[in-house]
C-alpha atoms as a PDB file:
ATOM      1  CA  UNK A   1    -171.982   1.927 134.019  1.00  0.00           C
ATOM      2  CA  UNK A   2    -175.436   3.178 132.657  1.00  0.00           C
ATOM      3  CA  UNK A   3    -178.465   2.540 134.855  1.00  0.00           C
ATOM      4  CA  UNK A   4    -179.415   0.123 131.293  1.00  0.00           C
ATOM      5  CA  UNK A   5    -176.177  -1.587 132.076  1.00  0.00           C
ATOM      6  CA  UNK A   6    -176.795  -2.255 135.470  1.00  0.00           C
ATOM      7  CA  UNK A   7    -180.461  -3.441 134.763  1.00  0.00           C
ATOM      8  CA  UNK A   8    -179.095  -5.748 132.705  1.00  0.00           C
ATOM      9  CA  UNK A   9    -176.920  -7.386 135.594  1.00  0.00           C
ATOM     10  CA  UNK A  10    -177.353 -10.588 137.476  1.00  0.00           C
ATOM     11  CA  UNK A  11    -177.965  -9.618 141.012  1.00  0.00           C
ATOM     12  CA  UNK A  12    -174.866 -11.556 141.685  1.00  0.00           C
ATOM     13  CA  UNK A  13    -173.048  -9.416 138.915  1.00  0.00           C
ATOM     14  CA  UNK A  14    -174.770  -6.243 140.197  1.00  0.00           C
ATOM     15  CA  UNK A  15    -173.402  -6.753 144.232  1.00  0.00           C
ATOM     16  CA  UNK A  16    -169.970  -7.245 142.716  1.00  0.00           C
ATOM     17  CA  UNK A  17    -170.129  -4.326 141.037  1.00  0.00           C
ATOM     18  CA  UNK A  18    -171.664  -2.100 143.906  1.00  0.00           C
ATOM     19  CA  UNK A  19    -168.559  -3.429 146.104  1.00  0.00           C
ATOM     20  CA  UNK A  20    -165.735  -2.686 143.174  1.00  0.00           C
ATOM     21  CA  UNK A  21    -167.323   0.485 141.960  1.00  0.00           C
ATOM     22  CA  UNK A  22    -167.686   1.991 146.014  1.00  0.00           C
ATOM     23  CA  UNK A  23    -164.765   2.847 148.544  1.00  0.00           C
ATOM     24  CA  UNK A  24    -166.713   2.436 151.742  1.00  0.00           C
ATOM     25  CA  UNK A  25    -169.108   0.427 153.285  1.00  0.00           C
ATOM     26  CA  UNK A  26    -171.306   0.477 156.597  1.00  0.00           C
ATOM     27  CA  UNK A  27    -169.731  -2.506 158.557  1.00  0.00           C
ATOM     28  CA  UNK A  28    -172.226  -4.216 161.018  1.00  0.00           C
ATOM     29  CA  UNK A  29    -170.836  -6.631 164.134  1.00  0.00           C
ATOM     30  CA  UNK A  30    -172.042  -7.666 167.595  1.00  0.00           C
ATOM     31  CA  UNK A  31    -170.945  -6.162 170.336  1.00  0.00           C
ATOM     32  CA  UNK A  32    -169.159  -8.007 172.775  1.00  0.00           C
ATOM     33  CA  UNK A  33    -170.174  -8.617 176.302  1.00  0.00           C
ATOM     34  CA  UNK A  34    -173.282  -6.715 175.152  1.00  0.00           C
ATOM     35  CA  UNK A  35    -175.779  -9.210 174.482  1.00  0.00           C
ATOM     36  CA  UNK A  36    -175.417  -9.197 170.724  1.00  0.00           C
ATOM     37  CA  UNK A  37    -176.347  -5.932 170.373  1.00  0.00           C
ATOM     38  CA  UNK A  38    -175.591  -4.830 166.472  1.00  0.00           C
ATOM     39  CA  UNK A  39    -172.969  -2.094 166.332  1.00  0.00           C
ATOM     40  CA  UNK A  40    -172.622   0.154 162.782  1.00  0.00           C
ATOM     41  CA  UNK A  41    -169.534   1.368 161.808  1.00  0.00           C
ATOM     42  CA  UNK A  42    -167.570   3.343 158.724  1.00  0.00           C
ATOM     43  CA  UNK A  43    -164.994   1.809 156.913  1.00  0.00           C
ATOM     44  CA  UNK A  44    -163.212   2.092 153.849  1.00  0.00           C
ATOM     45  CA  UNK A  45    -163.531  -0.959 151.546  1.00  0.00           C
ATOM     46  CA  UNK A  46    -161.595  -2.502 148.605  1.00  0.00           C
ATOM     47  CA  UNK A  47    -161.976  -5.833 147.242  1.00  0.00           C
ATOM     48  CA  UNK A  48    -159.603  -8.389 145.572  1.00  0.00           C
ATOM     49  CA  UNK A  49    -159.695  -9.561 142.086  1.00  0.00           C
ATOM     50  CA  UNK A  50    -162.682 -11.912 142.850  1.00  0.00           C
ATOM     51  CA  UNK A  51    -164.724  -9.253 144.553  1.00  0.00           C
ATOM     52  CA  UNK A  52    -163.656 -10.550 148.135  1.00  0.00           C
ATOM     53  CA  UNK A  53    -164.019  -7.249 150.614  1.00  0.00           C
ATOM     54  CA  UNK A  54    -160.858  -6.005 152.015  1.00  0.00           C
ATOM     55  CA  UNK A  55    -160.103  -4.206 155.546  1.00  0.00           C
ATOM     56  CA  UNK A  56    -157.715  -2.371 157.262  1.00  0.00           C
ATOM     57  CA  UNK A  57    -158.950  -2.071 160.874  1.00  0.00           C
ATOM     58  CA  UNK A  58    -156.835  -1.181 164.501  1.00  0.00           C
ATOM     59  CA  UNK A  59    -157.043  -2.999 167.598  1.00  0.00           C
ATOM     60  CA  UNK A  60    -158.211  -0.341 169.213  1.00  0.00           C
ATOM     61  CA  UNK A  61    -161.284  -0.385 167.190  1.00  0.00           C
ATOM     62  CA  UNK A  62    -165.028  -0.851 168.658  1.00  0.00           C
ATOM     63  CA  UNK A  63    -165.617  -2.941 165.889  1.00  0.00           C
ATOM     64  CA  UNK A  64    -162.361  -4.730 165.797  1.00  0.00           C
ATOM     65  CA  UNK A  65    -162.967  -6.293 169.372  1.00  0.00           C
ATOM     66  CA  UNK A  66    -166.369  -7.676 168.466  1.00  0.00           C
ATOM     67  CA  UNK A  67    -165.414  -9.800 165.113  1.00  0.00           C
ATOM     68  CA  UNK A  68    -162.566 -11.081 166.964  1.00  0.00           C
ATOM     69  CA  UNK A  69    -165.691 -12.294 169.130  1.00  0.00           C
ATOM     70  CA  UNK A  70    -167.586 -13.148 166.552  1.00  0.00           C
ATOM     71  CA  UNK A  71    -165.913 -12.934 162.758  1.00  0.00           C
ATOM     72  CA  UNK A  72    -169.203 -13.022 161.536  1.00  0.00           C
ATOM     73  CA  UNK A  73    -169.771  -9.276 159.533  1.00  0.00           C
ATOM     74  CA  UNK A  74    -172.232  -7.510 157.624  1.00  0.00           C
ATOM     75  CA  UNK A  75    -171.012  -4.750 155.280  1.00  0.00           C
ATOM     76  CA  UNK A  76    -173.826  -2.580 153.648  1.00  0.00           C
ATOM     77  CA  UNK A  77    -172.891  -1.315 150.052  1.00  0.00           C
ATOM     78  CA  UNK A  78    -174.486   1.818 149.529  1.00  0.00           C
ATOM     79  CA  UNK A  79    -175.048   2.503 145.416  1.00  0.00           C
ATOM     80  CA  UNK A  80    -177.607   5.438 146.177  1.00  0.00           C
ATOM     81  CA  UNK A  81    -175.467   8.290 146.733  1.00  0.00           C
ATOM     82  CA  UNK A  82    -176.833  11.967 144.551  1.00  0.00           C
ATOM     83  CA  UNK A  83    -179.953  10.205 143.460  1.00  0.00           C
ATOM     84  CA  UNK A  84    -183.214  12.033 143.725  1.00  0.00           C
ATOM     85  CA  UNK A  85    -184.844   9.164 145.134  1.00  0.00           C
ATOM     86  CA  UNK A  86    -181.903   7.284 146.801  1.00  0.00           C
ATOM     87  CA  UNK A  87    -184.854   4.388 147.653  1.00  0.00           C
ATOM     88  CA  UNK A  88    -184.943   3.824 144.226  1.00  0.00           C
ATOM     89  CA  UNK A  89    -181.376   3.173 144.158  1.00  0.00           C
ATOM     90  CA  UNK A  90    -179.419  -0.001 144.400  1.00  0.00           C
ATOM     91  CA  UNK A  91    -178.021  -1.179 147.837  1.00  0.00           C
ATOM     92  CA  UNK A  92    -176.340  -4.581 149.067  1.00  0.00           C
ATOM     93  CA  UNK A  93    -175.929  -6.302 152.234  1.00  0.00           C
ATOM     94  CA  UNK A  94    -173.197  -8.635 152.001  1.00  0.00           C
ATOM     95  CA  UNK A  95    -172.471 -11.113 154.419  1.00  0.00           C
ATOM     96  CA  UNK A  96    -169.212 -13.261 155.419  1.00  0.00           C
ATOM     97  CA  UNK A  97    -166.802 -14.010 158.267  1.00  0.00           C
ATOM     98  CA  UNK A  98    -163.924 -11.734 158.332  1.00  0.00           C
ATOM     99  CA  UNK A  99    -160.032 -13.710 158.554  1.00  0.00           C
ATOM    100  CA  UNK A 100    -156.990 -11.741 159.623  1.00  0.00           C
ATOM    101  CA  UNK A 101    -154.688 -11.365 156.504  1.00  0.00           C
ATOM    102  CA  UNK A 102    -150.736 -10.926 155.987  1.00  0.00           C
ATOM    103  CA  UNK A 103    -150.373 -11.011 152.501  1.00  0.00           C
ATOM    104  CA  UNK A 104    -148.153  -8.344 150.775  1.00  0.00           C
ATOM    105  CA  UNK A 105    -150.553  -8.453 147.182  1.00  0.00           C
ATOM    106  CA  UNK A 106    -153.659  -7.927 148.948  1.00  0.00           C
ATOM    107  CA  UNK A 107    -152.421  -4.673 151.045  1.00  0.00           C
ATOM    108  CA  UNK A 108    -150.763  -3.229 148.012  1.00  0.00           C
ATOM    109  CA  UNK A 109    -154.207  -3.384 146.575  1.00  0.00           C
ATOM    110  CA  UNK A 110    -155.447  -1.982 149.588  1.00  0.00           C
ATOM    111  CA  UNK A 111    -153.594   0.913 149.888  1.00  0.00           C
ATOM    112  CA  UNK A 112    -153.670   1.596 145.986  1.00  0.00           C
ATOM    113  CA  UNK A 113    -156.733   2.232 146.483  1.00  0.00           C
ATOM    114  CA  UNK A 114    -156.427   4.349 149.465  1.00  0.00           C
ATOM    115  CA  UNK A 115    -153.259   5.651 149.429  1.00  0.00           C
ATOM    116  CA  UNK A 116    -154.308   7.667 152.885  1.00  0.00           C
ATOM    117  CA  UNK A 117    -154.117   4.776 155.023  1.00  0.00           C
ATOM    118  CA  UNK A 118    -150.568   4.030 154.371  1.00  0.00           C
ATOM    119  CA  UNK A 119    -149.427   5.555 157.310  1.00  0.00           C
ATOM    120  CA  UNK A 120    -152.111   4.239 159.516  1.00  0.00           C
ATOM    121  CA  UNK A 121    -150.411   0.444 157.585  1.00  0.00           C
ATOM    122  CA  UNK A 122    -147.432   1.196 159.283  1.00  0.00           C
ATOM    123  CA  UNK A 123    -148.950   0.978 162.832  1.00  0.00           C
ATOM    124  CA  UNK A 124    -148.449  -1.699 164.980  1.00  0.00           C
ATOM    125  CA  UNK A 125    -152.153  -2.417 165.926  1.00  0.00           C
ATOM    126  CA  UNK A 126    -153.636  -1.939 162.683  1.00  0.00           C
ATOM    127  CA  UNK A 127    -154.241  -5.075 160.185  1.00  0.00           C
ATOM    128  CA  UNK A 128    -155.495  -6.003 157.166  1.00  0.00           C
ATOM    129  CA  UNK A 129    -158.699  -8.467 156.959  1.00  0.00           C
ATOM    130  CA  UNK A 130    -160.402 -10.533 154.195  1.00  0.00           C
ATOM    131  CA  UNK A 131    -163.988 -11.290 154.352  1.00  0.00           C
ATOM    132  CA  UNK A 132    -165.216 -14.452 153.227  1.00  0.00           C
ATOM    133  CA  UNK A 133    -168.389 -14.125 151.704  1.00  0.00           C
ATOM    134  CA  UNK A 134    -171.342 -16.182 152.099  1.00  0.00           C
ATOM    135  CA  UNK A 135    -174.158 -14.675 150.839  1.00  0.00           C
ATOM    136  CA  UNK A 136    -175.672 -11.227 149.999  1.00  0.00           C
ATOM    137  CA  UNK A 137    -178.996  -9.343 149.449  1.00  0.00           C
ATOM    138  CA  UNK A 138    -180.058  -7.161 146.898  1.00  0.00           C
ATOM    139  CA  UNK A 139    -182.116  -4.173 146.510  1.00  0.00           C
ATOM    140  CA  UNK A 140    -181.664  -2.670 143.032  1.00  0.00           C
ATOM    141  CA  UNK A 141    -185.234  -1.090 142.665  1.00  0.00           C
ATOM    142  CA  UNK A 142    -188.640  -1.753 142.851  1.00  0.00           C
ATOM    143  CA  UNK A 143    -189.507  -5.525 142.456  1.00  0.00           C
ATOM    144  CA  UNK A 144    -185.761  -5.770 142.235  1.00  0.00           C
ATOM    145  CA  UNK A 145    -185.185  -7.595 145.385  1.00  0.00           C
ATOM    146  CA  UNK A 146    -182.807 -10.835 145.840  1.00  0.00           C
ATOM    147  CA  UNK A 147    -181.169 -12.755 147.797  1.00  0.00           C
ATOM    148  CA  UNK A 148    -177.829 -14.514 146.292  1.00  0.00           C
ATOM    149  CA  UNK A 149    -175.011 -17.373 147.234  1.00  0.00           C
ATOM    150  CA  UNK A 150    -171.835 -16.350 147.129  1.00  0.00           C
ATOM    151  CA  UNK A 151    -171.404 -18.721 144.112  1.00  0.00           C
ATOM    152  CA  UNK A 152    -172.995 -16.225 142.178  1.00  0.00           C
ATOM    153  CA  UNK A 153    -171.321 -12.845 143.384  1.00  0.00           C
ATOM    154  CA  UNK A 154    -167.542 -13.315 143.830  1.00  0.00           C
ATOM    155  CA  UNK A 155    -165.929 -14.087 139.979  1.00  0.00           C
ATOM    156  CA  UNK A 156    -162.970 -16.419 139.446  1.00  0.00           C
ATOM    157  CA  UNK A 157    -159.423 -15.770 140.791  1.00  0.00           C
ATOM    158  CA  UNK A 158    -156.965 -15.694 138.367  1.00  0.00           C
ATOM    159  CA  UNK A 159    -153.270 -16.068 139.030  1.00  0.00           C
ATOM    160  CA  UNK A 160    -151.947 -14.480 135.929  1.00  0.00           C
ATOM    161  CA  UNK A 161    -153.725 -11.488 136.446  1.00  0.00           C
ATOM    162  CA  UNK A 162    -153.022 -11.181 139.920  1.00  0.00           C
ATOM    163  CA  UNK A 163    -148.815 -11.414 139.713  1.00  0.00           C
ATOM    164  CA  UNK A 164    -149.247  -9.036 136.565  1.00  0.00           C
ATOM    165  CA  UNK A 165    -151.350  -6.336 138.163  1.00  0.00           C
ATOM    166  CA  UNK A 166    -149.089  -3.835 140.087  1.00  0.00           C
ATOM    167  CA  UNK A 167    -147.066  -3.343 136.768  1.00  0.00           C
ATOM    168  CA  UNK A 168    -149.644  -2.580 134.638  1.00  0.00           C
ATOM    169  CA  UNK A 169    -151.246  -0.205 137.023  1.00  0.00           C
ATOM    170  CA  UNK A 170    -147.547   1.251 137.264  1.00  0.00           C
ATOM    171  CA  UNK A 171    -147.137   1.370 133.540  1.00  0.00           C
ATOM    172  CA  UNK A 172    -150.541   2.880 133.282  1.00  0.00           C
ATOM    173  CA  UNK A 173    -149.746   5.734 135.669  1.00  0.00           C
ATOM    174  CA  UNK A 174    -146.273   5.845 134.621  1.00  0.00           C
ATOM    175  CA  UNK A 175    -146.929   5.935 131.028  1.00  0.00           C
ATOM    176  CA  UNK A 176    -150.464   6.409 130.387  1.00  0.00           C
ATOM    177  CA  UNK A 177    -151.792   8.690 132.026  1.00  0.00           C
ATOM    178  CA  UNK A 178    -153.875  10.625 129.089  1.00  0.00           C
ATOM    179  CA  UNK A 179    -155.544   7.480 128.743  1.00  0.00           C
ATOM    180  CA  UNK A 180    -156.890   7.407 132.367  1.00  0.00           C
ATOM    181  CA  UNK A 181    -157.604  10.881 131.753  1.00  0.00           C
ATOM    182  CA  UNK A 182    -159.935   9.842 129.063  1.00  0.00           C
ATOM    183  CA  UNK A 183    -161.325   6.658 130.525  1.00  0.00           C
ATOM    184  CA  UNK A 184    -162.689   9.001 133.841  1.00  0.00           C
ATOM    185  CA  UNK A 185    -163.907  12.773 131.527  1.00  0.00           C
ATOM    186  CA  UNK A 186    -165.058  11.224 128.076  1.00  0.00           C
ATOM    187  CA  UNK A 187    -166.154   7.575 129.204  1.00  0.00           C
ATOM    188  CA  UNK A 188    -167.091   8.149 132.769  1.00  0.00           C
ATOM    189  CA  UNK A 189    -168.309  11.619 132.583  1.00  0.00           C
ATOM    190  CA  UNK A 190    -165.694  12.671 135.533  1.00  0.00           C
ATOM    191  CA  UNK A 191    -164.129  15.969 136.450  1.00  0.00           C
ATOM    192  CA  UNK A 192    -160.825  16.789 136.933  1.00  0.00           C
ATOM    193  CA  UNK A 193    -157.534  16.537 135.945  1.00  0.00           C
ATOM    194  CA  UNK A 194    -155.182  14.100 136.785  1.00  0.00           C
ATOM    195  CA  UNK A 195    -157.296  10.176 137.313  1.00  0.00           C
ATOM    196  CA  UNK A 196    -154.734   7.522 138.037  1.00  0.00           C
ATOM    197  CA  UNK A 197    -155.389   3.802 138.222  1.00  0.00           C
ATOM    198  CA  UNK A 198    -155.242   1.924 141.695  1.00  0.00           C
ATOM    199  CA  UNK A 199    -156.018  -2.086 140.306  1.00  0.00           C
ATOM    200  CA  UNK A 200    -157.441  -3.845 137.548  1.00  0.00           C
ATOM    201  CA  UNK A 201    -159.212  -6.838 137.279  1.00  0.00           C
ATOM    202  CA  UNK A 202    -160.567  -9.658 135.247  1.00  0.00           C
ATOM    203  CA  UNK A 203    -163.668  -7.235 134.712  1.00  0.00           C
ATOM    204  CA  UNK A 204    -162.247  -3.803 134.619  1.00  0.00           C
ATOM    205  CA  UNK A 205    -160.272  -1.160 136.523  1.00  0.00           C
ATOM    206  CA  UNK A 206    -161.043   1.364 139.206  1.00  0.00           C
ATOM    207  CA  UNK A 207    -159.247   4.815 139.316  1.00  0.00           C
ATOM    208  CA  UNK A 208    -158.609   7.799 141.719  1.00  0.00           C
ATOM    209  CA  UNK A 209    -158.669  11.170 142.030  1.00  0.00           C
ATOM    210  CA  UNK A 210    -158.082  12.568 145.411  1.00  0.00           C
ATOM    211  CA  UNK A 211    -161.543  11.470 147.419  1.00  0.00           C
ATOM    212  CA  UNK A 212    -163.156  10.631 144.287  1.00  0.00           C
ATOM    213  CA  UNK A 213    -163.022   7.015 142.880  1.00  0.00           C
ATOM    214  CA  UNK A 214    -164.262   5.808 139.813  1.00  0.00           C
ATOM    215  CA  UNK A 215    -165.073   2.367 137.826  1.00  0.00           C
ATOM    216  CA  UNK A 216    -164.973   1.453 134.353  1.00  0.00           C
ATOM    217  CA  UNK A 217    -166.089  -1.934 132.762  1.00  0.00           C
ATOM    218  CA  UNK A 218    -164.268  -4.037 130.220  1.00  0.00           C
ATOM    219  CA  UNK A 219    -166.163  -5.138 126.713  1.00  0.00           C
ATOM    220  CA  UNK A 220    -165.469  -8.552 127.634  1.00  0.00           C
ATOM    221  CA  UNK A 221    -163.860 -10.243 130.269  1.00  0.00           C
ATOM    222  CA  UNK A 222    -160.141 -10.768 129.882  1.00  0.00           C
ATOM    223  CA  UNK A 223    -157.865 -13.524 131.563  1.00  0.00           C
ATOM    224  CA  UNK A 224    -153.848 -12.271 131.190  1.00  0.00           C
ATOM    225  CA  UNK A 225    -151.754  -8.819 130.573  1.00  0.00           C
ATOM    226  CA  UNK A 226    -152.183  -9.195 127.046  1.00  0.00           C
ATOM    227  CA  UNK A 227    -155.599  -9.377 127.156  1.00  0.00           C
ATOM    228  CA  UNK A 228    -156.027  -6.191 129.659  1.00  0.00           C
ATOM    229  CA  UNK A 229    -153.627  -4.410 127.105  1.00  0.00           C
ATOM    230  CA  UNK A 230    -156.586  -4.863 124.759  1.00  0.00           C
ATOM    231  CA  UNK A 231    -159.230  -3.753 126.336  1.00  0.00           C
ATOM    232  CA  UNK A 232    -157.308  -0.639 127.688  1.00  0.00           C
ATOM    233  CA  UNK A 233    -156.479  -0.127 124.466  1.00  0.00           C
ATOM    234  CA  UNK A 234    -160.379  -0.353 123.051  1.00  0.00           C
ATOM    235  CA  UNK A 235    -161.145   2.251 125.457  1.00  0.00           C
ATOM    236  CA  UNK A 236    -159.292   4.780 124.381  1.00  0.00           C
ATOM    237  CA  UNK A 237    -160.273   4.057 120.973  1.00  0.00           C
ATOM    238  CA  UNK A 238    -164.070   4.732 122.258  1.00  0.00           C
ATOM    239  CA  UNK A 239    -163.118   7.264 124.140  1.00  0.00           C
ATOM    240  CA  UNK A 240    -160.808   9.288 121.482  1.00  0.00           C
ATOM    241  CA  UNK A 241    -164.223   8.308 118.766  1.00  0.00           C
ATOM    242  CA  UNK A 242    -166.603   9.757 121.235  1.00  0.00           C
ATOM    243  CA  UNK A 243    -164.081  12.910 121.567  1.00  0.00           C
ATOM    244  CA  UNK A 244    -164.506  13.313 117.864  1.00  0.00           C
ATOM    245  CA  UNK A 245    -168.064  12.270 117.038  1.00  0.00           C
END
């Protein structure tokens, strides 16, 4: 998405789309049996349909021990990454209370998405966690400052889409795969050969290439597998026009 494009956001639109468009996040908790203390940690993020924020985190884990204290979380979304003046940028801190998961759809979006952590799935003391979000804050540029319910940042879930979703990332890979080719080089401006797709959503679909990750953006908003089929289907037709134009 175009810096015009994400001007044009709601803030609540723009934090959605800084936690579907990024693979990792700054997690914040407080430490327990220290006083509260606030304790900063990596971790790599992906997010349901809605936008909810997804974890896979062990036991063994700093940070683990002190949300199981206190599930209350802050995860900083960092948007700012190769810019000349990364203050400039546009940056979300997103708060919630993080739930213990076990839910077979949510880890196979998970793990789509980072296909690296599979192993680590497999351990014993690791799990997967949702968080719940409450509200957020915003800073997209100067004057650009916000803070938003959660109301306004997660979108709605939609059954249909969420059943239909594995197979039409399979068929995609399977089948497809010039067309994620062309969605990351001609319409994202991406290197490399070889972009597959790891989910799709009501809003659009997020692909992968090694570390890289990528996010493109529907026309419009669809609802079903039909619909998706469409808009996949308009982007290669943009993409293939801007090829020749």
């Amino acid at each position: 998405m175009s810096e015009a494009e994400t001007h044009a956001l709601s803030p609540g639109d723009h934090i959605r789309f800084l936690m579907r468009s990024l693979d990792r996040a700054t997690l914040s908790t407080s430490m327990a049996g220290q006083d509260g203390w606030p304790y900063g940690s990596l971790v790599m993020i992906a997010v349901d349909q809605d936008g909810s924020p997804l974890l896979l985190l062990s036991n063994l884990a700093e940070h683990t021990a002190n949300l199981k204290a206190d599930p209350r979380v802050s995860l900083l979304f960092d948007g700012t990454s190769g810019l000349a003046e990364p203050l400039a940028g546009a940056r979300a801190s997103v708060l919630g209370r993080v739930e213990l998961i076990k839910d077979d759809r949510l880890a196979e979006r998970y793990l789509r998405r980072h296909p690296g952590a599979r192993m680590f799935a497999e351990f014993k003391d690791f799990n997967f966690y949702r968080i719940h979000v409450e509200r957020a804050h915003i800073v997209a540029g100067f004057g650009r400052i916000h803070w938003v319910e959660v109301v306004d940042i997660l979108c709605e879930r939609i059954s249909e889409l969420e059943g239909a979703e594995a197979g039409i990332v399979a068929h995609m890979n399977e089948d497809h795969a010039d067309a994620n080719q062309l969605y990351a080089s001609v319409l994202l401006g991406r290197d490399g050969e070889g972009w597959e797709m790891t989910g799709c959503d009501s809003e659009g679909c997020d692909l992968r290439l090694g570390g890289e990750v990528a996010r493109i953006e529907y026309d419009a908003r669809v609802r079903n597998a039909h619909e998706t089929r469409k808009a996949l289907v308009s982007l290669v037709k943009r993409a293939r026009q801007s090829e020749d134009g």
